[in-house]
PDB file of N, CA and C in Angstrom:
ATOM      1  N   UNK A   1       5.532 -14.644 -13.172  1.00  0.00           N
ATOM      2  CA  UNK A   1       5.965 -14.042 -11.926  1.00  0.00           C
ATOM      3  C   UNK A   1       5.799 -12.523 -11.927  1.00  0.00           C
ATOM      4  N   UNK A   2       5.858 -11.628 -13.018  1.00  0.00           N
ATOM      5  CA  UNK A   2       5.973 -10.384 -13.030  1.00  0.00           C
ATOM      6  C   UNK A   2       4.482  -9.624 -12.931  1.00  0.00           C
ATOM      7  N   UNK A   3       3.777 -10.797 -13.456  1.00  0.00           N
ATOM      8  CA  UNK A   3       2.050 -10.631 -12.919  1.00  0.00           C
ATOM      9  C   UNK A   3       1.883 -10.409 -11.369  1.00  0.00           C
ATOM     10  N   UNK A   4       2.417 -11.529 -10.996  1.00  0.00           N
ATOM     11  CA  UNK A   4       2.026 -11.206  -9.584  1.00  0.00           C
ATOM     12  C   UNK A   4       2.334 -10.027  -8.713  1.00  0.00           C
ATOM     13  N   UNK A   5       4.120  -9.700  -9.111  1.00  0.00           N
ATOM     14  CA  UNK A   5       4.096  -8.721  -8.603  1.00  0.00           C
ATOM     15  C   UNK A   5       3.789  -7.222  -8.525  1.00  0.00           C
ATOM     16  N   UNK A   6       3.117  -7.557 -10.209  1.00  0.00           N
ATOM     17  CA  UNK A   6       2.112  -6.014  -9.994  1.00  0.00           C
ATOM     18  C   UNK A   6       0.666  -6.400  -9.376  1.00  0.00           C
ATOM     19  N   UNK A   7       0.379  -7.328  -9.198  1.00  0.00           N
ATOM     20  CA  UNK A   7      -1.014  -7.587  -8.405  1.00  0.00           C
ATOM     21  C   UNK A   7      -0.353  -7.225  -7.234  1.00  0.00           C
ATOM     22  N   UNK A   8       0.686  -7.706  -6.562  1.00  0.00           N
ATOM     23  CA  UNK A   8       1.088  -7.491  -5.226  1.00  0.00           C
ATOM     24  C   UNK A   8       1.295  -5.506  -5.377  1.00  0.00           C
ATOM     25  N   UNK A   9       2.035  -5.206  -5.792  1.00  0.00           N
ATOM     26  CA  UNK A   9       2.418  -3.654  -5.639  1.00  0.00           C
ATOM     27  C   UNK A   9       0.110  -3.082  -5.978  1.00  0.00           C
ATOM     28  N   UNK A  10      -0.395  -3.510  -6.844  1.00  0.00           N
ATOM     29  CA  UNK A  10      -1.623  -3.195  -6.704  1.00  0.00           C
ATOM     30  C   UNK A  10      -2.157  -2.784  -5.428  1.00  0.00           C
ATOM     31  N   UNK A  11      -1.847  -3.875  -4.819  1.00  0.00           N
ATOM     32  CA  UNK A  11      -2.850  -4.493  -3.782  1.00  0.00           C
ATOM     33  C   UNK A  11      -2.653  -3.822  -2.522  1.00  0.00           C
ATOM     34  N   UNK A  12      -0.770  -3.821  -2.669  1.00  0.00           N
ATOM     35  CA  UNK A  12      -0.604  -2.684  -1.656  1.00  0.00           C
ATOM     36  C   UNK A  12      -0.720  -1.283  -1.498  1.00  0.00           C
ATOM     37  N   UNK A  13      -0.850  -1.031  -2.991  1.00  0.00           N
ATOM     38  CA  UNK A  13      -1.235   0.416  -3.221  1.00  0.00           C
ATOM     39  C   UNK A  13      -2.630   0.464  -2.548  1.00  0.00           C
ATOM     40  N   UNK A  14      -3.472  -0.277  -2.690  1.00  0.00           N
ATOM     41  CA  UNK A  14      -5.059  -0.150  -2.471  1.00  0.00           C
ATOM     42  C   UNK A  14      -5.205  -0.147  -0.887  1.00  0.00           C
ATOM     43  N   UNK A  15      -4.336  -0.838  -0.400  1.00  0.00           N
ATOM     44  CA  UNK A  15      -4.202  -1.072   1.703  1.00  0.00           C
ATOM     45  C   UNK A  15      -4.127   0.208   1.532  1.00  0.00           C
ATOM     46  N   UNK A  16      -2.937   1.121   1.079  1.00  0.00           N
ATOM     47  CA  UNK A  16      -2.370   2.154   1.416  1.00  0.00           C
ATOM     48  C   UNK A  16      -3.533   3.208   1.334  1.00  0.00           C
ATOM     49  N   UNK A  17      -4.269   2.927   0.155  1.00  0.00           N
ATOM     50  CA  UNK A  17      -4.757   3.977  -0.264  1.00  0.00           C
ATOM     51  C   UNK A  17      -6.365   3.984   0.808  1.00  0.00           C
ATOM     52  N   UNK A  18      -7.010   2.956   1.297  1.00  0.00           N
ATOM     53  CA  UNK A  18      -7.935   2.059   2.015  1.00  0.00           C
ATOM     54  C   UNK A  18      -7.333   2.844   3.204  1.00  0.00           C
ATOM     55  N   UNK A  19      -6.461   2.872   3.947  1.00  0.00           N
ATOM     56  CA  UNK A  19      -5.808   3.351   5.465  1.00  0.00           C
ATOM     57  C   UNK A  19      -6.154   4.421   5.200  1.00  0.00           C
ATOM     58  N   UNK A  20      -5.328   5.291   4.184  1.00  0.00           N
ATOM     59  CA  UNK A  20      -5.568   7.222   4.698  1.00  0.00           C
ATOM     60  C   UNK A  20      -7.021   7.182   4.473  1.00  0.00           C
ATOM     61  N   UNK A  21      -7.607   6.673   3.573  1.00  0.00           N
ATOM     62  CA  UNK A  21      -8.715   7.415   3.820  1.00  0.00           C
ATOM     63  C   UNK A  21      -9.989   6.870   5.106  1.00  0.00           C
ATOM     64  N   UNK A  22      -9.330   5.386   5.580  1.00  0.00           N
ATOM     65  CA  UNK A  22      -9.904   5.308   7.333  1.00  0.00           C
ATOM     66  C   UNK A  22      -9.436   6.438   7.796  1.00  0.00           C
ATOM     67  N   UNK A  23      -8.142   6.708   7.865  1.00  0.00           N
ATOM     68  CA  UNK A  23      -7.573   8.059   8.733  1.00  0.00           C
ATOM     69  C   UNK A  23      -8.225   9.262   8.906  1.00  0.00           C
ATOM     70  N   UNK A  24      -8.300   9.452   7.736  1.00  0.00           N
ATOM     71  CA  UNK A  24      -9.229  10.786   7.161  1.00  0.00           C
ATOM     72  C   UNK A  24     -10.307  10.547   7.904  1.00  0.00           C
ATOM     73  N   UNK A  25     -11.233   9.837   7.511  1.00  0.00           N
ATOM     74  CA  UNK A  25     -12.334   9.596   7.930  1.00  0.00           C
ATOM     75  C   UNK A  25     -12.629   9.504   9.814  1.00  0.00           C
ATOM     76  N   UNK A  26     -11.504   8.886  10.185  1.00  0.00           N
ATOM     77  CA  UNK A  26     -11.576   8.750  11.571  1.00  0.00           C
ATOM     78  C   UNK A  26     -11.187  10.072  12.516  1.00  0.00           C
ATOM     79  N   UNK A  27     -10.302  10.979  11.814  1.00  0.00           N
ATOM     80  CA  UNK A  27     -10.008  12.076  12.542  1.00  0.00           C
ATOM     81  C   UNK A  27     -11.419  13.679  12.249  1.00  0.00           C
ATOM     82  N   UNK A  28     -12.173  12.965  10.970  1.00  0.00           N
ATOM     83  CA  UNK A  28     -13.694  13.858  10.449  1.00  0.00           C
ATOM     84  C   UNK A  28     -14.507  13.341  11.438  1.00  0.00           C
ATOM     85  N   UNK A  29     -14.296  12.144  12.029  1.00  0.00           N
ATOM     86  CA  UNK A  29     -15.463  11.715  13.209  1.00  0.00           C
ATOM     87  C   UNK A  29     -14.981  12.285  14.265  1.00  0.00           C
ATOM     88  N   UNK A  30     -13.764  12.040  14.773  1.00  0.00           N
ATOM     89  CA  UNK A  30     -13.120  12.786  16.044  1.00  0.00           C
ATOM     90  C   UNK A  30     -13.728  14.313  16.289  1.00  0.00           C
ATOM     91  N   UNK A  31     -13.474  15.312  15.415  1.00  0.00           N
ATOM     92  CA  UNK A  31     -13.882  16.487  15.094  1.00  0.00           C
ATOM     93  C   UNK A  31     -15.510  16.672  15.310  1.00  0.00           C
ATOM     94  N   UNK A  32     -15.634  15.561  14.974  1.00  0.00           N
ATOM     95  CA  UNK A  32     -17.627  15.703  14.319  1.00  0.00           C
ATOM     96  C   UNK A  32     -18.221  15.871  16.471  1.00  0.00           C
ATOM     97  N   UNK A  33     -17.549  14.648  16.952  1.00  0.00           N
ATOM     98  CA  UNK A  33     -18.063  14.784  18.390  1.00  0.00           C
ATOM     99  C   UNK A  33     -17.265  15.040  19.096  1.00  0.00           C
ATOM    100  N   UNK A  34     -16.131  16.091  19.001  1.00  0.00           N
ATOM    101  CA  UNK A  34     -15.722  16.514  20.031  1.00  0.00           C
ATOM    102  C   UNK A  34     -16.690  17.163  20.941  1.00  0.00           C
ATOM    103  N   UNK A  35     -17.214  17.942  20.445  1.00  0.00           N
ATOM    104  CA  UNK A  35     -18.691  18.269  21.480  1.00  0.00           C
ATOM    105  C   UNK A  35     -19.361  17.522  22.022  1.00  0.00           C
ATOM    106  N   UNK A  36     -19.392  16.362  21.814  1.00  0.00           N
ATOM    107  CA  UNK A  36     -20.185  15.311  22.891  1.00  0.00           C
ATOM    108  C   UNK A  36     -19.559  15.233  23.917  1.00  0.00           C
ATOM    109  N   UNK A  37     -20.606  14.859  24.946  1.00  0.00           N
ATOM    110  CA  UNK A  37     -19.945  14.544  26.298  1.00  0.00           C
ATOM    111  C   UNK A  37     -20.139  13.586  26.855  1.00  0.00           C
ATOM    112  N   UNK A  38     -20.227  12.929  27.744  1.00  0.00           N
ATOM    113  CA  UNK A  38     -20.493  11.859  28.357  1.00  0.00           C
ATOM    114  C   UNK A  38     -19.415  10.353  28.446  1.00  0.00           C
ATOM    115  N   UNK A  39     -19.684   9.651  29.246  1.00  0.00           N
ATOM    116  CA  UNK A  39     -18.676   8.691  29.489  1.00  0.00           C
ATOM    117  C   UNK A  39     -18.934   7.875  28.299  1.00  0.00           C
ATOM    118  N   UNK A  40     -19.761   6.997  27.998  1.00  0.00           N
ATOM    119  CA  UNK A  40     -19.552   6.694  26.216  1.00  0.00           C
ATOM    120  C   UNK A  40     -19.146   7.715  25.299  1.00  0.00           C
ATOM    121  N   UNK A  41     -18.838   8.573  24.641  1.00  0.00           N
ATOM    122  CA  UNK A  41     -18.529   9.240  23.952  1.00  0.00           C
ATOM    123  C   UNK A  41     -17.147   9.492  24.161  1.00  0.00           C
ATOM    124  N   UNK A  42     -17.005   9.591  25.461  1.00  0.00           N
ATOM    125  CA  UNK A  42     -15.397   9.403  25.432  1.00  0.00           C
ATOM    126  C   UNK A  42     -14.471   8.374  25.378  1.00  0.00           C
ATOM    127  N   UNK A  43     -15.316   7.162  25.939  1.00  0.00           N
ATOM    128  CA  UNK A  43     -14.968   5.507  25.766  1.00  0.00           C
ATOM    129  C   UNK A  43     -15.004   5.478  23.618  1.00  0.00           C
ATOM    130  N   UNK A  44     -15.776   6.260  23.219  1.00  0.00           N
ATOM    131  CA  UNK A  44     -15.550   6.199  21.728  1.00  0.00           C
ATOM    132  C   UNK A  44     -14.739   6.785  21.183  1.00  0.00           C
ATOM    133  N   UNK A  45     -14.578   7.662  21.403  1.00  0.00           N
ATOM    134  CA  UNK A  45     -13.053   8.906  21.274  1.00  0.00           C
ATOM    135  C   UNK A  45     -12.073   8.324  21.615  1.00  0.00           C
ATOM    136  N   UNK A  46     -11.924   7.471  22.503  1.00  0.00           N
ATOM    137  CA  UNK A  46     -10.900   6.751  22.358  1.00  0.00           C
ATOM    138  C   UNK A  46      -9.956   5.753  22.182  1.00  0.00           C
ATOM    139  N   UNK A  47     -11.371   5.032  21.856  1.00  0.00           N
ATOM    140  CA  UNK A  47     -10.981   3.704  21.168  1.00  0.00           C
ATOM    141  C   UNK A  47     -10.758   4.665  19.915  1.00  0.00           C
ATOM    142  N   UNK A  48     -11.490   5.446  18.872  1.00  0.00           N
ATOM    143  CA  UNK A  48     -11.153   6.354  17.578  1.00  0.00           C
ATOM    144  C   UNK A  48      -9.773   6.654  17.478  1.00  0.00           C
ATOM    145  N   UNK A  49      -9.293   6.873  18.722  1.00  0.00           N
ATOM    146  CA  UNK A  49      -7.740   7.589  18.577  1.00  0.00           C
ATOM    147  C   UNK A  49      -7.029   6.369  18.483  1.00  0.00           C
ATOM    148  N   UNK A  50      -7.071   5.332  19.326  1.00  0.00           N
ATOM    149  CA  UNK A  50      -6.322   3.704  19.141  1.00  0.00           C
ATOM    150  C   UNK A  50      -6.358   3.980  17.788  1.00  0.00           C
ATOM    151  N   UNK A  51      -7.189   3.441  17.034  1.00  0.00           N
ATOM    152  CA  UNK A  51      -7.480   2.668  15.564  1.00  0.00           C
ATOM    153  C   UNK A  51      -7.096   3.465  14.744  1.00  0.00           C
ATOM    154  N   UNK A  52      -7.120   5.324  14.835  1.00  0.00           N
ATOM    155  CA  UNK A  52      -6.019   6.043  14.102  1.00  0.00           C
ATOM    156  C   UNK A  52      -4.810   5.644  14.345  1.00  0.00           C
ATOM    157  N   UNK A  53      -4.626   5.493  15.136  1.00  0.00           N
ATOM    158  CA  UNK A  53      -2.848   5.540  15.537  1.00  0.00           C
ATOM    159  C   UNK A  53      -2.421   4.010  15.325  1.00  0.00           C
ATOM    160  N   UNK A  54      -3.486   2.818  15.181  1.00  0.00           N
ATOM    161  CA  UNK A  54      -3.068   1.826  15.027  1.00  0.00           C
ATOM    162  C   UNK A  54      -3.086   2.151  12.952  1.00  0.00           C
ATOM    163  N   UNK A  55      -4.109   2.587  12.384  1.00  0.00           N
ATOM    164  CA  UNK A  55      -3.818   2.876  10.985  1.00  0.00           C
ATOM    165  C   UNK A  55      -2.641   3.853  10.255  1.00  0.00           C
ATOM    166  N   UNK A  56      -2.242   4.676  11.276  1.00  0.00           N
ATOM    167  CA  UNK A  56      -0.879   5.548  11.357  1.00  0.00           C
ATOM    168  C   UNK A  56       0.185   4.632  10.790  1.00  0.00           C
ATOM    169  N   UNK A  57       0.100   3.512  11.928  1.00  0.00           N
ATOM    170  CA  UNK A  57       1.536   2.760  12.062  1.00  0.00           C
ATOM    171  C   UNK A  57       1.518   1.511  10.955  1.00  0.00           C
ATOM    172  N   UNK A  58       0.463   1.115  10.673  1.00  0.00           N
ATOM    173  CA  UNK A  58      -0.188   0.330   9.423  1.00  0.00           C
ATOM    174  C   UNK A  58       0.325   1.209   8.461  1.00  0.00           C
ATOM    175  N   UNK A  59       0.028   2.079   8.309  1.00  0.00           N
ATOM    176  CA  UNK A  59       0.528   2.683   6.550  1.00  0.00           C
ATOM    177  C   UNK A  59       2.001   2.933   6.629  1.00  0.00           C
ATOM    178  N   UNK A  60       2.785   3.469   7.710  1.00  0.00           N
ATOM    179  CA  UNK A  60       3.972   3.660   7.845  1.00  0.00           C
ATOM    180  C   UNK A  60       4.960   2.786   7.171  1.00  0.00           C
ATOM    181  N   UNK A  61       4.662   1.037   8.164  1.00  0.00           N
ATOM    182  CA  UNK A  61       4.930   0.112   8.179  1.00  0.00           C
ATOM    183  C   UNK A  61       4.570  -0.298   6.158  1.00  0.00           C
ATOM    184  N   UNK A  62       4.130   0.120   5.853  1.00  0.00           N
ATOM    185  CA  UNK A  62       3.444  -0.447   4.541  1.00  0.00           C
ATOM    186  C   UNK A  62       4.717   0.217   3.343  1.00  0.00           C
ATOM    187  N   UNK A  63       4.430   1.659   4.094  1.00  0.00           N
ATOM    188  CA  UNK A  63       5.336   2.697   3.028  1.00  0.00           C
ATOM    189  C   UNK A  63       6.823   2.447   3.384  1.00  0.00           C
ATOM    190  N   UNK A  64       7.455   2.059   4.340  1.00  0.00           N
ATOM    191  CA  UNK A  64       8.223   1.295   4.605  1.00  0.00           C
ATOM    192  C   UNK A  64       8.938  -0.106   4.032  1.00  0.00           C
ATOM    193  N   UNK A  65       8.061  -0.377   3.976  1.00  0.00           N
ATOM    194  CA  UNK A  65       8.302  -1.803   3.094  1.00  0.00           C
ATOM    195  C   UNK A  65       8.545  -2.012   1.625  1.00  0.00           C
ATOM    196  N   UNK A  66       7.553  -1.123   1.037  1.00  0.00           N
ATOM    197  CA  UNK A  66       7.429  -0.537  -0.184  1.00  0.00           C
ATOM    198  C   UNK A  66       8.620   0.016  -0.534  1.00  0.00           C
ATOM    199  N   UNK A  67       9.295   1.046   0.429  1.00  0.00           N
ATOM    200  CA  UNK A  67      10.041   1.564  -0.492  1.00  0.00           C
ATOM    201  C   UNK A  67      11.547   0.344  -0.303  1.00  0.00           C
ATOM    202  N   UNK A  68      11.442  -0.336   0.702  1.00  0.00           N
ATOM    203  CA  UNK A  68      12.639  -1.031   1.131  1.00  0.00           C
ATOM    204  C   UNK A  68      12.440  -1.921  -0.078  1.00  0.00           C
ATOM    205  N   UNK A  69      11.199  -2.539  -0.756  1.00  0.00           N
ATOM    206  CA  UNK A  69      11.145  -3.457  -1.980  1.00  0.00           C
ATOM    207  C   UNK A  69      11.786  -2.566  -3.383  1.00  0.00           C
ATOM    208  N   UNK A  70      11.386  -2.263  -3.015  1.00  0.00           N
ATOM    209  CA  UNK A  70      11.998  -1.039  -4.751  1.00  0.00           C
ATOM    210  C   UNK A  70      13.323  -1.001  -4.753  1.00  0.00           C
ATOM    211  N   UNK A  71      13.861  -0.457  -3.033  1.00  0.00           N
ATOM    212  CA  UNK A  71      16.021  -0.649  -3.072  1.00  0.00           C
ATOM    213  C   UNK A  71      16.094  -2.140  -3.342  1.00  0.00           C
ATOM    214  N   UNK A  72      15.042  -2.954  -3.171  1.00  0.00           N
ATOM    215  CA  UNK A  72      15.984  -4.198  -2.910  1.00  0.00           C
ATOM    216  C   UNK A  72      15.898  -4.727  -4.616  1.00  0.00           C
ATOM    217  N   UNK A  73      14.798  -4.567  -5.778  1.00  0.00           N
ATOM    218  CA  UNK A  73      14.861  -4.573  -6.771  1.00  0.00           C
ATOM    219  C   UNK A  73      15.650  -3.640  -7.606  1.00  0.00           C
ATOM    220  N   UNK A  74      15.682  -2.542  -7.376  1.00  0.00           N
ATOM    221  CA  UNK A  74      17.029  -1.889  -7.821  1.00  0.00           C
ATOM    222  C   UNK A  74      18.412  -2.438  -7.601  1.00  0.00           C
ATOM    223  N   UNK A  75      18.478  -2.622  -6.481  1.00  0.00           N
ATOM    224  CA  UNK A  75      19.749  -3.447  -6.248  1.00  0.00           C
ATOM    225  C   UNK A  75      19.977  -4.871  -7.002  1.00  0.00           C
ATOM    226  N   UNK A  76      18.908  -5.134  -7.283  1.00  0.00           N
ATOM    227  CA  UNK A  76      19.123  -7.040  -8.391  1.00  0.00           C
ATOM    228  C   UNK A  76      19.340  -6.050  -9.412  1.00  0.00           C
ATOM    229  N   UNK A  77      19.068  -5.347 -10.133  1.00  0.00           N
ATOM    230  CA  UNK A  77      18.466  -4.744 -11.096  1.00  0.00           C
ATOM    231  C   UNK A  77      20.500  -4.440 -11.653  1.00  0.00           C
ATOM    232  N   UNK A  78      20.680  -3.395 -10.963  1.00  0.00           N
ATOM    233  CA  UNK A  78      21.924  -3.247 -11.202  1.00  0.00           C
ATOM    234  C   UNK A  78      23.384  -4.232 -10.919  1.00  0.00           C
ATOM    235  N   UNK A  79      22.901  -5.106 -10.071  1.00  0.00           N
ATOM    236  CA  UNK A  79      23.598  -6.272  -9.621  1.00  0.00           C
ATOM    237  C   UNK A  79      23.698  -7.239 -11.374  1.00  0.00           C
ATOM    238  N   UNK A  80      22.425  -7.508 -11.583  1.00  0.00           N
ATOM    239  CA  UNK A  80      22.311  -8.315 -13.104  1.00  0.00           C
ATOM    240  C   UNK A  80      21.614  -7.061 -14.565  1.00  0.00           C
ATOM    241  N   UNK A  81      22.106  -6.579 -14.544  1.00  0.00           N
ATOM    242  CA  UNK A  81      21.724  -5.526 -15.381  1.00  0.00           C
ATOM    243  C   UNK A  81      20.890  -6.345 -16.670  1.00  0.00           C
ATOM    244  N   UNK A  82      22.267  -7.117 -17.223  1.00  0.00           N
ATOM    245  CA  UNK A  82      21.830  -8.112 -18.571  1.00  0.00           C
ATOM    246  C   UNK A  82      20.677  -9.067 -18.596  1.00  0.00           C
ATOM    247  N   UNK A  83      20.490  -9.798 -17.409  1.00  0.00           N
ATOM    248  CA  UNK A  83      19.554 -10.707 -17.088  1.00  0.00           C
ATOM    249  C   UNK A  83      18.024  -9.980 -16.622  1.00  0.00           C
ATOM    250  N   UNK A  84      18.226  -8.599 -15.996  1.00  0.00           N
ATOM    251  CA  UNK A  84      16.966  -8.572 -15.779  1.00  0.00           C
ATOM    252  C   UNK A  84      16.267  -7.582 -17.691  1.00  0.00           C
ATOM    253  N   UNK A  85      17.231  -7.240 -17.900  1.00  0.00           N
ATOM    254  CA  UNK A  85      16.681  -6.379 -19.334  1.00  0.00           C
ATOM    255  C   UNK A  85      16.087  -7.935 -20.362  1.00  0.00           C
ATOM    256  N   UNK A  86      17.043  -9.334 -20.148  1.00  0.00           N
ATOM    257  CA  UNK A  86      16.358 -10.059 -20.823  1.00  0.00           C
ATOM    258  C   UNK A  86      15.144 -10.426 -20.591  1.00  0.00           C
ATOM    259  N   UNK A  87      15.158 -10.647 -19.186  1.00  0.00           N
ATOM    260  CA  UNK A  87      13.931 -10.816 -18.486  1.00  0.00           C
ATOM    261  C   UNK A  87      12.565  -9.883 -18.508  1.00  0.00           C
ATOM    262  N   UNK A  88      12.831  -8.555 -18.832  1.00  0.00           N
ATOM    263  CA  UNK A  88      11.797  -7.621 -19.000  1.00  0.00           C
ATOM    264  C   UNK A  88      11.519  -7.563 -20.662  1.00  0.00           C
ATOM    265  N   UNK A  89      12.399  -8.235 -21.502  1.00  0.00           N
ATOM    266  CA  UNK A  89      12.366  -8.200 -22.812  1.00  0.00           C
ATOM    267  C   UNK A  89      11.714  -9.543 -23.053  1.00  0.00           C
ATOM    268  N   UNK A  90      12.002 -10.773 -22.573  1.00  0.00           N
ATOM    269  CA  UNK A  90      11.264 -12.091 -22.430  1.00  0.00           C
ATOM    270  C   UNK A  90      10.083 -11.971 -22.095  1.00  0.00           C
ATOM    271  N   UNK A  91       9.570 -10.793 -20.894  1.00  0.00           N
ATOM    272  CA  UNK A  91       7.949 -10.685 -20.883  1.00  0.00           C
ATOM    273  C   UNK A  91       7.024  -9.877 -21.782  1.00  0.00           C
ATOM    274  N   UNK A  92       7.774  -8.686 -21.985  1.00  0.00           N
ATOM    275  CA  UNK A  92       7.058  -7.824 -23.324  1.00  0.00           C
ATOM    276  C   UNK A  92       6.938  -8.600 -24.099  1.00  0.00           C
ATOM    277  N   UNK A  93       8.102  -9.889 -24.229  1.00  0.00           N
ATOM    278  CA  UNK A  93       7.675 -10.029 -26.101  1.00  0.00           C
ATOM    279  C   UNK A  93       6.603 -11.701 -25.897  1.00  0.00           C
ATOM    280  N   UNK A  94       6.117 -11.906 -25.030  1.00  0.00           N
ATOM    281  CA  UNK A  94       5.290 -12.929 -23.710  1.00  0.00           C
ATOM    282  C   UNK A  94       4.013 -12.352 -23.867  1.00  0.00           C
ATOM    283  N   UNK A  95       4.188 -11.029 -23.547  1.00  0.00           N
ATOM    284  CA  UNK A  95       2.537 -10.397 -23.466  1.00  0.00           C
ATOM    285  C   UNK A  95       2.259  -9.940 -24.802  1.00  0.00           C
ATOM    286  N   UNK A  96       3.101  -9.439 -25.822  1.00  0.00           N
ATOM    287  CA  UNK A  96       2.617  -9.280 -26.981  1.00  0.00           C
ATOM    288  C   UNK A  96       2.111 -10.032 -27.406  1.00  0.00           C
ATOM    289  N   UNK A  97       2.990 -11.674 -27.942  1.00  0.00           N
ATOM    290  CA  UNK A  97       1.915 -12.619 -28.808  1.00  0.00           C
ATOM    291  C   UNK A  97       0.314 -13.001 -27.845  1.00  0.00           C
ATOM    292  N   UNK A  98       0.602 -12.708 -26.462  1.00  0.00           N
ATOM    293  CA  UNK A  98      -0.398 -13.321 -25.975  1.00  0.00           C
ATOM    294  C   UNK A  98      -1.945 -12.250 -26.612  1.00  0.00           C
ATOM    295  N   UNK A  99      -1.840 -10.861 -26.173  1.00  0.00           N
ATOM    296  CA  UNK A  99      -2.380  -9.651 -26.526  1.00  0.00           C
ATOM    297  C   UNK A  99      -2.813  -9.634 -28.126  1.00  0.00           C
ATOM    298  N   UNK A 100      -1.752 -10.298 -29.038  1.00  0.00           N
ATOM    299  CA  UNK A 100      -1.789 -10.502 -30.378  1.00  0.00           C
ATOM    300  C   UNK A 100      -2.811 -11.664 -30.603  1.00  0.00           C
ATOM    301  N   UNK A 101      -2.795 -12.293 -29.987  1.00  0.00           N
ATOM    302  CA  UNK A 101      -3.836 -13.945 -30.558  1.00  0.00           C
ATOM    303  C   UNK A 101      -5.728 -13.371 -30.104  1.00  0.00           C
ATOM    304  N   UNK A 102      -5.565 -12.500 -29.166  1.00  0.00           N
ATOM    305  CA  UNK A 102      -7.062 -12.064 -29.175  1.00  0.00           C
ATOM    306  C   UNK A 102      -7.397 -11.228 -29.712  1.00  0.00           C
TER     307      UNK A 102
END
């Protein structure tokens, strides 16, 4: 189980990290044609601004969650103090022999 949830915290790190740099990227295009003119160019400008502001609220929502997972594992954490130290001591000593046999 403790696999997964660093694949999961991974994975969300990588969305997170995947969004700013759409962001980035989408507000370097914004910039790039503000000088364009024309009715497509502005039909593109602003669908650009949607999909920032829809990736805005995507990472928010993400960093949000994230940190609400961390209170809510802190909170088991100190709730079972004994059980989760066995539990983090049951997997170290889990991944050692495993790490040890190759």
């Amino acid at each position: 189980m403790p696999h997964s949830h660093l694949t999961t915290e991974a994975a969300s790190a990588r969305l997170r990290a995947d969004l700013r740099a759409l962001m980035h990227d989408t507000e370097q295009l914004l910039k790039e044609t503000a000088s364009h003119s024309g009715e497509h160019a502005e039909r593109l400008r602003a669908r650009l601004k949607a999909a920032l502001a829809a990736a805005r609220q995507a990472c928010h929502s993400l960093e949000a969650k994230a940190v609400a997972a961390a209170k809510s594992a802190a909170e088991v954490v100190r709730a079972h103090p004994y059980q989760s130290l066995g539990l983090a001591f049951g997997a170290g000593l889990l991944l050692g022999v495993l790490l040890r046999r190759k």
